[in-house]
PDB file of N, CA and C in Angstrom:
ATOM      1  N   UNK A   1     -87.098   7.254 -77.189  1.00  0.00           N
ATOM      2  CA  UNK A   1     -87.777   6.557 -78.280  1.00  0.00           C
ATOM      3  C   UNK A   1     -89.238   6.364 -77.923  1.00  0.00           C
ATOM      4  N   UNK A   2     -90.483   6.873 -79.022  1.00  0.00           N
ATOM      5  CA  UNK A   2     -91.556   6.077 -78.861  1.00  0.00           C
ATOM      6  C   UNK A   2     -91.917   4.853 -79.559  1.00  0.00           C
ATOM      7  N   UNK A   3     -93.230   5.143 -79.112  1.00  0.00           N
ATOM      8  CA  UNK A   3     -93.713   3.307 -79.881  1.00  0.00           C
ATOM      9  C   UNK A   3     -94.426   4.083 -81.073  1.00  0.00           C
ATOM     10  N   UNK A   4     -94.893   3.642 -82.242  1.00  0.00           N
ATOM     11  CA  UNK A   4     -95.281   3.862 -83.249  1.00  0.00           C
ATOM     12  C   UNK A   4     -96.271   2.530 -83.413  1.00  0.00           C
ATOM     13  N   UNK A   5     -97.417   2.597 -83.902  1.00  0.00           N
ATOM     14  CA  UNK A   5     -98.541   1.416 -84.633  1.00  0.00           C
ATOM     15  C   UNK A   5     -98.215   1.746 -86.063  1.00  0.00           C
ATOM     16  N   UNK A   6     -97.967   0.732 -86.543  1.00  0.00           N
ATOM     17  CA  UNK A   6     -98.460   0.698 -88.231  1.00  0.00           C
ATOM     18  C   UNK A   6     -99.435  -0.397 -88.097  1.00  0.00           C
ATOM     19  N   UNK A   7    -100.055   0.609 -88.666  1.00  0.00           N
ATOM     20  CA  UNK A   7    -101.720  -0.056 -89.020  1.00  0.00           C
ATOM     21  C   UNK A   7    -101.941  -0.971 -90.161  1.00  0.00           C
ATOM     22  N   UNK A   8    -102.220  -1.676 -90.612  1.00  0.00           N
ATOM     23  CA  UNK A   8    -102.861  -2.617 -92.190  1.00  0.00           C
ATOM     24  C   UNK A   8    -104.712  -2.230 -92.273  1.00  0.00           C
ATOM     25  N   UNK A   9    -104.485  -1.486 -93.025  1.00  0.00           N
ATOM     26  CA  UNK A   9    -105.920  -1.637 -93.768  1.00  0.00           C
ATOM     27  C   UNK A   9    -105.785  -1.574 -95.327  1.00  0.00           C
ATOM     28  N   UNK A  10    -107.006  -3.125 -95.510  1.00  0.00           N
ATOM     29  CA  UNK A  10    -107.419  -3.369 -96.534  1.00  0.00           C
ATOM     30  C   UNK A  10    -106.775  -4.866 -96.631  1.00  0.00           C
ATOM     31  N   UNK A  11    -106.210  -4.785 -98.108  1.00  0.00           N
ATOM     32  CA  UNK A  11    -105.527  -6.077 -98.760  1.00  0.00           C
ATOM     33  C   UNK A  11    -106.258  -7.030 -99.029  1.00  0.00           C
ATOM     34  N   UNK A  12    -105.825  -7.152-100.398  1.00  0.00           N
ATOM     35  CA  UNK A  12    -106.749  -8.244-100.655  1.00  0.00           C
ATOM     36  C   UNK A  12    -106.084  -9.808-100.332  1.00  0.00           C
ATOM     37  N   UNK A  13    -107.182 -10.779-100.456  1.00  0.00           N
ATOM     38  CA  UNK A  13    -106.537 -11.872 -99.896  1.00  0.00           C
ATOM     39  C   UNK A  13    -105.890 -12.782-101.001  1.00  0.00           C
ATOM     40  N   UNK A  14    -104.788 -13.884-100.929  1.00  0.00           N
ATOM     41  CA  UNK A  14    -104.359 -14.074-101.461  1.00  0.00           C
ATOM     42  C   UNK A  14    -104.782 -15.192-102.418  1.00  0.00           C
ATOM     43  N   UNK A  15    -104.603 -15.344-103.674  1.00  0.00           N
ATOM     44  CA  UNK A  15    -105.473 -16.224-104.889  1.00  0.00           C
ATOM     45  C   UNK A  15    -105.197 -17.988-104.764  1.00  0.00           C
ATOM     46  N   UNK A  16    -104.299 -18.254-103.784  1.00  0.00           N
ATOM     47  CA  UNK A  16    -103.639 -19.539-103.499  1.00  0.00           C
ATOM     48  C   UNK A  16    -102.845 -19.589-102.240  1.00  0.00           C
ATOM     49  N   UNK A  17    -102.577 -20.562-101.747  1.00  0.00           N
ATOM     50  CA  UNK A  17    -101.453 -20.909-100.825  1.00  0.00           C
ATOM     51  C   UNK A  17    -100.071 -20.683-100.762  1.00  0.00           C
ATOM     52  N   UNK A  18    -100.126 -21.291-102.046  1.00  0.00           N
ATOM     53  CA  UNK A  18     -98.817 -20.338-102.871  1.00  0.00           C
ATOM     54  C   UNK A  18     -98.542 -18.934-102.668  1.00  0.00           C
ATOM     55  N   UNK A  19     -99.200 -18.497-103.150  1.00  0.00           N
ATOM     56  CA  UNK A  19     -99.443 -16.727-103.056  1.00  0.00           C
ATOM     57  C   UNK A  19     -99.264 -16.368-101.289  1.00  0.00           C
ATOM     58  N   UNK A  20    -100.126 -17.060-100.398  1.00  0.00           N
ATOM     59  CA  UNK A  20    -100.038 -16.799 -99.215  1.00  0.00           C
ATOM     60  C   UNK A  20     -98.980 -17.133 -98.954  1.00  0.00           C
ATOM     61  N   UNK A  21     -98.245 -17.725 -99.333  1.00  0.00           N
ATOM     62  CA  UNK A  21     -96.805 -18.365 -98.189  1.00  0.00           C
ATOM     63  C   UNK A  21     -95.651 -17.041 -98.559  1.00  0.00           C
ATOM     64  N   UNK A  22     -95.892 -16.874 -99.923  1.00  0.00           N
ATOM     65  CA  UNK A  22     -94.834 -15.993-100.389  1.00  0.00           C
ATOM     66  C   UNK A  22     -95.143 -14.602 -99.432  1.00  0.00           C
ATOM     67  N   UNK A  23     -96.601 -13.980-100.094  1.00  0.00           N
ATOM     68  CA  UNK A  23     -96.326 -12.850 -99.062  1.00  0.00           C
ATOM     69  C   UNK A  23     -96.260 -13.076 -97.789  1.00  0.00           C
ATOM     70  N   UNK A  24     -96.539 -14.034 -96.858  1.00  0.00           N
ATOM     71  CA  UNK A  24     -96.389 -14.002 -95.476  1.00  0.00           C
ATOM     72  C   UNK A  24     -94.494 -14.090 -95.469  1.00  0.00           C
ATOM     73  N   UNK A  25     -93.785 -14.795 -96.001  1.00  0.00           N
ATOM     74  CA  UNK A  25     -92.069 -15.008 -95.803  1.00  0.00           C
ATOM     75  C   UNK A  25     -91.803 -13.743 -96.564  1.00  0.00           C
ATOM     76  N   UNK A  26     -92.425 -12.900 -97.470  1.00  0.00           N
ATOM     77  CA  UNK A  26     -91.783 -11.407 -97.540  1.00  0.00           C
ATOM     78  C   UNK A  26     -92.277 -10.256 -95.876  1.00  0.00           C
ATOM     79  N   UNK A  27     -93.201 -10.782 -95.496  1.00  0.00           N
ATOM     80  CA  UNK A  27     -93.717  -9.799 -94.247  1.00  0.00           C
ATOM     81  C   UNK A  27     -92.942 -10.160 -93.265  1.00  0.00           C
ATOM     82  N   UNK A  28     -92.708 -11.707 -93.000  1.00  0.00           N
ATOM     83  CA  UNK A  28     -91.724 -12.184 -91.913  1.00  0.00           C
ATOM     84  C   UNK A  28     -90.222 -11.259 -92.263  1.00  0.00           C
ATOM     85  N   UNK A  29     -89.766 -11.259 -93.166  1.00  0.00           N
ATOM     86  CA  UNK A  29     -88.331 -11.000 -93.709  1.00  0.00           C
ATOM     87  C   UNK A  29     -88.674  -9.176 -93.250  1.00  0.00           C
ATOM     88  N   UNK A  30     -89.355  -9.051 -93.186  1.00  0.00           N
ATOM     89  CA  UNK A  30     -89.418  -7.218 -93.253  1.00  0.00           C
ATOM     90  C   UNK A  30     -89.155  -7.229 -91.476  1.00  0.00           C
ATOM     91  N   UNK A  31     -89.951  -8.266 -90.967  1.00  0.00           N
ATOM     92  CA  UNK A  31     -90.113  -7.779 -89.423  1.00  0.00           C
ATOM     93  C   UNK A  31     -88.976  -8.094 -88.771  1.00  0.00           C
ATOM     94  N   UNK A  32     -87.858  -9.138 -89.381  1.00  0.00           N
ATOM     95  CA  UNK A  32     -86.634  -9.960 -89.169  1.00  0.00           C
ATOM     96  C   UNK A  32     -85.907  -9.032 -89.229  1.00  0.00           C
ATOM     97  N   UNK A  33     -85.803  -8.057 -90.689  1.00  0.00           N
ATOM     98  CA  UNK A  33     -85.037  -6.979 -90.967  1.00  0.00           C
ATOM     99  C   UNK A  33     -84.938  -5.235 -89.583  1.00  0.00           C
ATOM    100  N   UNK A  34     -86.116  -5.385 -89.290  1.00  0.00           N
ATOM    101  CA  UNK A  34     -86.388  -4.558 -87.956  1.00  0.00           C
ATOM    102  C   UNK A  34     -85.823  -5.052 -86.888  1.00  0.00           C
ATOM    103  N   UNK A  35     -85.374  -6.172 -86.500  1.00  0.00           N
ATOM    104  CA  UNK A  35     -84.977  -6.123 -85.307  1.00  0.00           C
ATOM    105  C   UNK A  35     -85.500  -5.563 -84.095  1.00  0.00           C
ATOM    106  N   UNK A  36     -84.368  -4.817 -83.303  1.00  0.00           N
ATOM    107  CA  UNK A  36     -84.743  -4.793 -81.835  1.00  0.00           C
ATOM    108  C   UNK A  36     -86.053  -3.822 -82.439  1.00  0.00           C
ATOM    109  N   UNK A  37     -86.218  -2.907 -83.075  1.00  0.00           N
ATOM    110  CA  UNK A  37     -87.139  -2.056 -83.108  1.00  0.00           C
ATOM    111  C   UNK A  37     -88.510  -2.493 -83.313  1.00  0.00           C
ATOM    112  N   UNK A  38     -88.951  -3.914 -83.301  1.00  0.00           N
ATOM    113  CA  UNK A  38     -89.940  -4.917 -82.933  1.00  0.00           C
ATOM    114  C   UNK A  38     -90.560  -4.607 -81.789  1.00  0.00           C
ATOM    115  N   UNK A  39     -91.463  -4.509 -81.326  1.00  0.00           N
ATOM    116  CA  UNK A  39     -92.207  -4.379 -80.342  1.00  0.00           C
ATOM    117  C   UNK A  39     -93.210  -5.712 -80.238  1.00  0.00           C
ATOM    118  N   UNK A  40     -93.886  -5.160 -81.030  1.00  0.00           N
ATOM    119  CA  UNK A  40     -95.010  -6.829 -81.247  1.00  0.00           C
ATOM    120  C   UNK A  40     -95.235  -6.714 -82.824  1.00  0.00           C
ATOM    121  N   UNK A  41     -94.751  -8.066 -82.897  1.00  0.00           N
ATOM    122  CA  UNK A  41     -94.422  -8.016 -84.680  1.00  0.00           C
ATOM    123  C   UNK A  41     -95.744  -7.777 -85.605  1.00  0.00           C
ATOM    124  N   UNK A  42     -97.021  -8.619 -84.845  1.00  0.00           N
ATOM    125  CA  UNK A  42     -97.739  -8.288 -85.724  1.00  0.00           C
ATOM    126  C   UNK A  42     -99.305  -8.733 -85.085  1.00  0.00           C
ATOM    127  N   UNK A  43    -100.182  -8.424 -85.113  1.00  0.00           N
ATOM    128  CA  UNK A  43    -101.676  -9.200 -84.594  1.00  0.00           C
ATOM    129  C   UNK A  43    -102.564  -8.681 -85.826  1.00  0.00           C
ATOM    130  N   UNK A  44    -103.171  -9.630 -86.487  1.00  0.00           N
ATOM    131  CA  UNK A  44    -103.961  -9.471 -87.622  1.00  0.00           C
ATOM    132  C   UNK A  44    -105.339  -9.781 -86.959  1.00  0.00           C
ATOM    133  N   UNK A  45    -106.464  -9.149 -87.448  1.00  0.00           N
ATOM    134  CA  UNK A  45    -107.525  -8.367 -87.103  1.00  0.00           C
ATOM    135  C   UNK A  45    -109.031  -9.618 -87.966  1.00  0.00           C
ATOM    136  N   UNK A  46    -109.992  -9.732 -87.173  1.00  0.00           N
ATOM    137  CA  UNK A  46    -111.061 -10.272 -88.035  1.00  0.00           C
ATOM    138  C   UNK A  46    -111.701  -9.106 -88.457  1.00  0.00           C
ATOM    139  N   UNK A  47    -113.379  -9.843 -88.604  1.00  0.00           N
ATOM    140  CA  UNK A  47    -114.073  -8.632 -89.251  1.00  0.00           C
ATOM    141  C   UNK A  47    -114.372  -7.520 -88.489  1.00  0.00           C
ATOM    142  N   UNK A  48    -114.338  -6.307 -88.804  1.00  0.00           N
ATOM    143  CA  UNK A  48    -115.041  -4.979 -88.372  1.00  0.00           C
ATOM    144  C   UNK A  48    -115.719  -4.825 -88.315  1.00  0.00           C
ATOM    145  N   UNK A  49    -116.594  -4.285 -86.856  1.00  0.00           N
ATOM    146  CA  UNK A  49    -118.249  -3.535 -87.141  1.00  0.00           C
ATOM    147  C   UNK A  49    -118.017  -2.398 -86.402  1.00  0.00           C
ATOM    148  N   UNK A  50    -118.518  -1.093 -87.107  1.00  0.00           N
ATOM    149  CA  UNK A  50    -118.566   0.262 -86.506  1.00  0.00           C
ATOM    150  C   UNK A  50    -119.390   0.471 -85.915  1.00  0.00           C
ATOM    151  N   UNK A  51    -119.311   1.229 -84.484  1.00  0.00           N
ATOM    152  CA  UNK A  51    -120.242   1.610 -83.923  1.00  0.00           C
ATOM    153  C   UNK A  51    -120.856   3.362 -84.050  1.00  0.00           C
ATOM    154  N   UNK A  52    -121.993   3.849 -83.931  1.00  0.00           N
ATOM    155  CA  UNK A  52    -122.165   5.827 -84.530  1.00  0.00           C
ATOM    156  C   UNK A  52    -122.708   5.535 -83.762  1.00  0.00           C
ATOM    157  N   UNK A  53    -123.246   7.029 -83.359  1.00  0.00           N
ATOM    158  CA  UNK A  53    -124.141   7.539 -82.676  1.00  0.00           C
ATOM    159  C   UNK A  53    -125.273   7.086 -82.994  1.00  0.00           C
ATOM    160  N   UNK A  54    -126.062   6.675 -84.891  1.00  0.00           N
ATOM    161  CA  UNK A  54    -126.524   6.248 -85.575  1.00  0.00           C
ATOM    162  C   UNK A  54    -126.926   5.026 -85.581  1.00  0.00           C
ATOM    163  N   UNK A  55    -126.249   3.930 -84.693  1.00  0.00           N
ATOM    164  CA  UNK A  55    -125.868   2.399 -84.549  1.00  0.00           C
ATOM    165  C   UNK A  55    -125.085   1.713 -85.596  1.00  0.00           C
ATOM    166  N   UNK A  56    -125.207   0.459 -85.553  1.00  0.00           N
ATOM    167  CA  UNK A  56    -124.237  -0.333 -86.251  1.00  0.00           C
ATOM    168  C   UNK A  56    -124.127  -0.926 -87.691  1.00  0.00           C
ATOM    169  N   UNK A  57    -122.762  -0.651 -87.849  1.00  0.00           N
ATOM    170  CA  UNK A  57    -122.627  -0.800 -89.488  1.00  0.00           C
ATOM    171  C   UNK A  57    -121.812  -1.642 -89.580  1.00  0.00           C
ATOM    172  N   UNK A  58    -121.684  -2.132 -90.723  1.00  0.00           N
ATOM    173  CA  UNK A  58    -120.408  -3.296 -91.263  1.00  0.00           C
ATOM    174  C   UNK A  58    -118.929  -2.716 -91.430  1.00  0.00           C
ATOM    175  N   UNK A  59    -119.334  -0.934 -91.715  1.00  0.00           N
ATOM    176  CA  UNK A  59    -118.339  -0.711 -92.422  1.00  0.00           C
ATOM    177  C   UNK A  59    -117.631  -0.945 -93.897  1.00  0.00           C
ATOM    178  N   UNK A  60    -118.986  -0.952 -94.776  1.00  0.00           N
ATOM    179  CA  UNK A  60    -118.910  -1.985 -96.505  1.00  0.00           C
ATOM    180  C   UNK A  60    -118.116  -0.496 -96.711  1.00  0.00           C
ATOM    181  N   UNK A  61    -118.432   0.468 -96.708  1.00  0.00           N
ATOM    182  CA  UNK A  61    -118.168   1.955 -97.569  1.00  0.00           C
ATOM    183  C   UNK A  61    -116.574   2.311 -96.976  1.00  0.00           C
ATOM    184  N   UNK A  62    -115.934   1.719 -96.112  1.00  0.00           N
ATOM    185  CA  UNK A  62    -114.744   2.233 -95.346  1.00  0.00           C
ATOM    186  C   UNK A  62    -113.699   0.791 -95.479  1.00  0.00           C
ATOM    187  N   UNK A  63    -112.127   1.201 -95.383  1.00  0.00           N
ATOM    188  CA  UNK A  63    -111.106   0.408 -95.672  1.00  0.00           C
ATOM    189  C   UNK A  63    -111.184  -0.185 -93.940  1.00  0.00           C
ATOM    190  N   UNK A  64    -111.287  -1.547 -93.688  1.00  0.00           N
ATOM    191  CA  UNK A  64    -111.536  -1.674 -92.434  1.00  0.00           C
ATOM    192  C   UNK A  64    -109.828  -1.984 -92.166  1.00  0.00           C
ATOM    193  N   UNK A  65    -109.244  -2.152 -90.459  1.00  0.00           N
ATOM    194  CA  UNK A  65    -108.445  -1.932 -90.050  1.00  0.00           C
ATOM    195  C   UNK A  65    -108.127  -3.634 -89.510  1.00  0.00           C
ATOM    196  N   UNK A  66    -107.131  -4.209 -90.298  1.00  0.00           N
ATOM    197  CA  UNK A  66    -106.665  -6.052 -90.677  1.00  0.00           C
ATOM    198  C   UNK A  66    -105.715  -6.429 -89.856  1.00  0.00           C
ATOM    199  N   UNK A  67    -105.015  -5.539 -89.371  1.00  0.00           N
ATOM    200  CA  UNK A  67    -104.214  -5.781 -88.589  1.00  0.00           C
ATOM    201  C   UNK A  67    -103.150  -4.896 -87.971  1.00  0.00           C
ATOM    202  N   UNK A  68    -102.308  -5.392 -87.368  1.00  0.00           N
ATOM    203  CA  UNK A  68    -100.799  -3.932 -86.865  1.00  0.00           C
ATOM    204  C   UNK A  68    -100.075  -4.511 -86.088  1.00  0.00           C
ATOM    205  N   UNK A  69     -98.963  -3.438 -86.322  1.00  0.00           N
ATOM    206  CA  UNK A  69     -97.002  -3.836 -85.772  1.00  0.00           C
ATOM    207  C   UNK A  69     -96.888  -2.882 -84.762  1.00  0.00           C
ATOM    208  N   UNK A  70     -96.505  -2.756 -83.655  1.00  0.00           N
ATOM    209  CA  UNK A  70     -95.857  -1.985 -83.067  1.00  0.00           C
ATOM    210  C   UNK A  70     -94.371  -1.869 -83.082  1.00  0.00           C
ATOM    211  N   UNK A  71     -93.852  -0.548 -83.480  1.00  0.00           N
ATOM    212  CA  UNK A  71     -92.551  -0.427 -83.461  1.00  0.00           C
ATOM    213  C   UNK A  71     -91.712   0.756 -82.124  1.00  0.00           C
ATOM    214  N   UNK A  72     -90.411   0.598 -82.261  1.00  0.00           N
ATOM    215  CA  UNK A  72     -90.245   1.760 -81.559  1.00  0.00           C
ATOM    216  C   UNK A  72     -88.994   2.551 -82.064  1.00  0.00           C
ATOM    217  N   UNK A  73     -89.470   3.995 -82.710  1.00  0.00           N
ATOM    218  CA  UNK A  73     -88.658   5.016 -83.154  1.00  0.00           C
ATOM    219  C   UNK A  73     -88.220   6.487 -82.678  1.00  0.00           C
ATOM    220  N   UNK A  74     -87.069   6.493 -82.935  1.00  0.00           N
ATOM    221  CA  UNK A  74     -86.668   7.930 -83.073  1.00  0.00           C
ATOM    222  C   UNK A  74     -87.922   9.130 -83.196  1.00  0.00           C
ATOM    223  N   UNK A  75     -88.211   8.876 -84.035  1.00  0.00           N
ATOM    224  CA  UNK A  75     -89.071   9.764 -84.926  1.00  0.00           C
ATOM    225  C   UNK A  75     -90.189   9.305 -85.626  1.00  0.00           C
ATOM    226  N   UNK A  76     -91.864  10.038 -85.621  1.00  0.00           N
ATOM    227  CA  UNK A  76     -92.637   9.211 -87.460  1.00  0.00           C
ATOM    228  C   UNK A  76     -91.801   9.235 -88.692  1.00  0.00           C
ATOM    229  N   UNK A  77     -90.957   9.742 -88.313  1.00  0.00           N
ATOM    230  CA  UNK A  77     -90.447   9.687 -89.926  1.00  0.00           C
ATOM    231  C   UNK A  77     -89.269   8.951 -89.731  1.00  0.00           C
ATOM    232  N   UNK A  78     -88.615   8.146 -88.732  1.00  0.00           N
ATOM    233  CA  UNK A  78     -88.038   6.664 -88.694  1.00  0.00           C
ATOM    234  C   UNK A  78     -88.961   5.781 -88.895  1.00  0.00           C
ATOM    235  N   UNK A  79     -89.964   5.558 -88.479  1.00  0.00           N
ATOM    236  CA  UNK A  79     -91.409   5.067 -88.068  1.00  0.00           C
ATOM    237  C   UNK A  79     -91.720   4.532 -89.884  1.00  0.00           C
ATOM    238  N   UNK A  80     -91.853   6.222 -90.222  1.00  0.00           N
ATOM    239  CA  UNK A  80     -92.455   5.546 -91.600  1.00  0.00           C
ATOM    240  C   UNK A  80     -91.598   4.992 -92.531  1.00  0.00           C
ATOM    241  N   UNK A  81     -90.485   5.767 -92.697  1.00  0.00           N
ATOM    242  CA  UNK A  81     -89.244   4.947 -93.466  1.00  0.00           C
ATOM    243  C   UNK A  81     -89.241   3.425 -93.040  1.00  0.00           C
ATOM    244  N   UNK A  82     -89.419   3.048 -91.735  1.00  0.00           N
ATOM    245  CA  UNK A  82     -89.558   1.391 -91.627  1.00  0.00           C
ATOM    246  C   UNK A  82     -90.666   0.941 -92.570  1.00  0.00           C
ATOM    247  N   UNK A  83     -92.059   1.547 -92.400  1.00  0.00           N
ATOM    248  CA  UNK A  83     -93.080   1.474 -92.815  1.00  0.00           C
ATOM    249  C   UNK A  83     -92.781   1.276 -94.681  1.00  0.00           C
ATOM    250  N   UNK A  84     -92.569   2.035 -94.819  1.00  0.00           N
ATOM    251  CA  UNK A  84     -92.025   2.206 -96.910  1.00  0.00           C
ATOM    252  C   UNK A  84     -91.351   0.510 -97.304  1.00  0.00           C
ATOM    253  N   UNK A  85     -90.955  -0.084 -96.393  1.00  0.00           N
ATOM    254  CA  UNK A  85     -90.461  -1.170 -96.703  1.00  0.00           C
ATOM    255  C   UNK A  85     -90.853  -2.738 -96.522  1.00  0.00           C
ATOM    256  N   UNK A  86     -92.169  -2.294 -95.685  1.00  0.00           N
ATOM    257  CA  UNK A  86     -93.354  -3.277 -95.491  1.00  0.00           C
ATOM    258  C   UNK A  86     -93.976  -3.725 -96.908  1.00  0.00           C
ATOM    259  N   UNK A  87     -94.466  -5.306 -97.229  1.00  0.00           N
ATOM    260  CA  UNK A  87     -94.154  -5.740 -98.382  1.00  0.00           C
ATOM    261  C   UNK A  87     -96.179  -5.411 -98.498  1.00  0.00           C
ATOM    262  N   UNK A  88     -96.557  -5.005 -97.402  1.00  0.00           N
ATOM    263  CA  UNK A  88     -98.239  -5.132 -97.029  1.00  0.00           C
ATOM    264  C   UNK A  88     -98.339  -4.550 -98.084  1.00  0.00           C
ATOM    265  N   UNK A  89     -97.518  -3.377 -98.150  1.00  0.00           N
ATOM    266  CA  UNK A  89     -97.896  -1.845 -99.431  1.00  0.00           C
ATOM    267  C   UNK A  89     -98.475  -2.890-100.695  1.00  0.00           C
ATOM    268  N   UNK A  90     -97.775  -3.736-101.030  1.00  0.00           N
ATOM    269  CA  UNK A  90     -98.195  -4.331-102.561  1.00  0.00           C
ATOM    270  C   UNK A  90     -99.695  -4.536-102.447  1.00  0.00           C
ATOM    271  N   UNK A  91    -100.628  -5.158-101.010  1.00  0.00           N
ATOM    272  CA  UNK A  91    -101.696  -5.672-101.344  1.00  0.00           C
ATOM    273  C   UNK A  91    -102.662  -4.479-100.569  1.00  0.00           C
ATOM    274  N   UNK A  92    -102.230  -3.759 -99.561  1.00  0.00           N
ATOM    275  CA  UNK A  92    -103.360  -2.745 -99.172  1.00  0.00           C
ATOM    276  C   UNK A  92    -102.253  -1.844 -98.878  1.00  0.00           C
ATOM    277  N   UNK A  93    -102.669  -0.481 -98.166  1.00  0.00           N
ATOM    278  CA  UNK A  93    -102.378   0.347 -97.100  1.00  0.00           C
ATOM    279  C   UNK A  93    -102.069   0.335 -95.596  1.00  0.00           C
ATOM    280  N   UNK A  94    -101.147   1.279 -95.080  1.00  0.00           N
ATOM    281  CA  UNK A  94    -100.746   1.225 -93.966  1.00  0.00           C
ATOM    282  C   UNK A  94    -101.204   2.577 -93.370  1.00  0.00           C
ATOM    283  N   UNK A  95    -100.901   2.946 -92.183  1.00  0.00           N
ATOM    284  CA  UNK A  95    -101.018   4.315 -91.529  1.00  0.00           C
ATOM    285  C   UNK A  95    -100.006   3.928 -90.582  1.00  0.00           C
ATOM    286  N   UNK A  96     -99.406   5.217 -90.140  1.00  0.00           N
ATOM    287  CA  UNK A  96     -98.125   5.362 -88.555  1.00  0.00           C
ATOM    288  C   UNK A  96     -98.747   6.309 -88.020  1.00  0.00           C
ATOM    289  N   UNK A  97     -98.833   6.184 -86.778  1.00  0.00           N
ATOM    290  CA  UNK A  97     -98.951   6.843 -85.576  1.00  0.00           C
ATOM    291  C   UNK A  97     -98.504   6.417 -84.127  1.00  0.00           C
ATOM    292  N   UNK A  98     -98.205   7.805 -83.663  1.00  0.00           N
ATOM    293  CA  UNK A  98     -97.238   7.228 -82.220  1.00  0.00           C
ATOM    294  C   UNK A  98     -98.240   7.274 -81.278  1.00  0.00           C
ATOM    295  N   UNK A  99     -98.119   6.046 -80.518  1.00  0.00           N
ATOM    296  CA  UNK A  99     -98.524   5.470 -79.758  1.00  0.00           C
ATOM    297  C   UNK A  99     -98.704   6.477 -78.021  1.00  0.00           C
ATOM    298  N   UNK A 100     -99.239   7.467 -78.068  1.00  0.00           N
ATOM    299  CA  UNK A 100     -99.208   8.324 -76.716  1.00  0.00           C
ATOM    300  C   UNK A 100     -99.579   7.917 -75.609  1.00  0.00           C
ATOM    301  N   UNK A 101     -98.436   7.848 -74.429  1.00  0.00           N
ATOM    302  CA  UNK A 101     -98.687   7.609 -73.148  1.00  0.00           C
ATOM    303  C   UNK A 101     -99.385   8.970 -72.575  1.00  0.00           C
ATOM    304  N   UNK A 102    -100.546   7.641 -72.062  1.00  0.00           N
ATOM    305  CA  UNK A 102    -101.621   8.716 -70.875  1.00  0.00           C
ATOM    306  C   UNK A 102    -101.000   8.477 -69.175  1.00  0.00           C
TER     307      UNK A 102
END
């Protein structure tokens, strides 16, 4: 088995407390539903600044990167099938990629 990152970029934030509690107990319930295949459930991300060759940007023109799960699968395509059921999809995007030991 490897480890897999699902990534969170974007999402918008939520219009109330209300709103926040709900989607945070649908994201909890997704990571509950994963089980052992939990790695580190989740570390959410502040603001982004890119660094270029060019120097430094905010990153206004690009979906910046909010947070991520580590999982551990069979396959990306166990990986992402976990991923399809993450409730994040409603408010931004995700990405999977396996995690390569150097």
């Amino acid at each position: 088995m490897s480890n897999y990152i699902i990534a969170y970029h974007g999402g918008k934030k939520p219009e109330g407390p209300e709103e926040g509690a709900a989607q945070m107990a649908k994201w909890k319930a997704w990571i509950d539903d994963l089980g052992d295949a939990v790695v580190n459930p989740g570390t959410p991300l502040g603001k982004s600044m890119f660094l270029t060759a060019d120097g430094l940007s905010d990153g206004a023109e690009l979906t910046p990167l909010t947070g991520f799960s580590v999982v551990k699968a069979d396959s990306v395509e166990a990986a992402l099938e976990m991923a399809t059921l993450c409730p994040f999809l409603e408010i931004g995007t995700l990405e999977v990629a396996e995690m390569m030991e150097m």
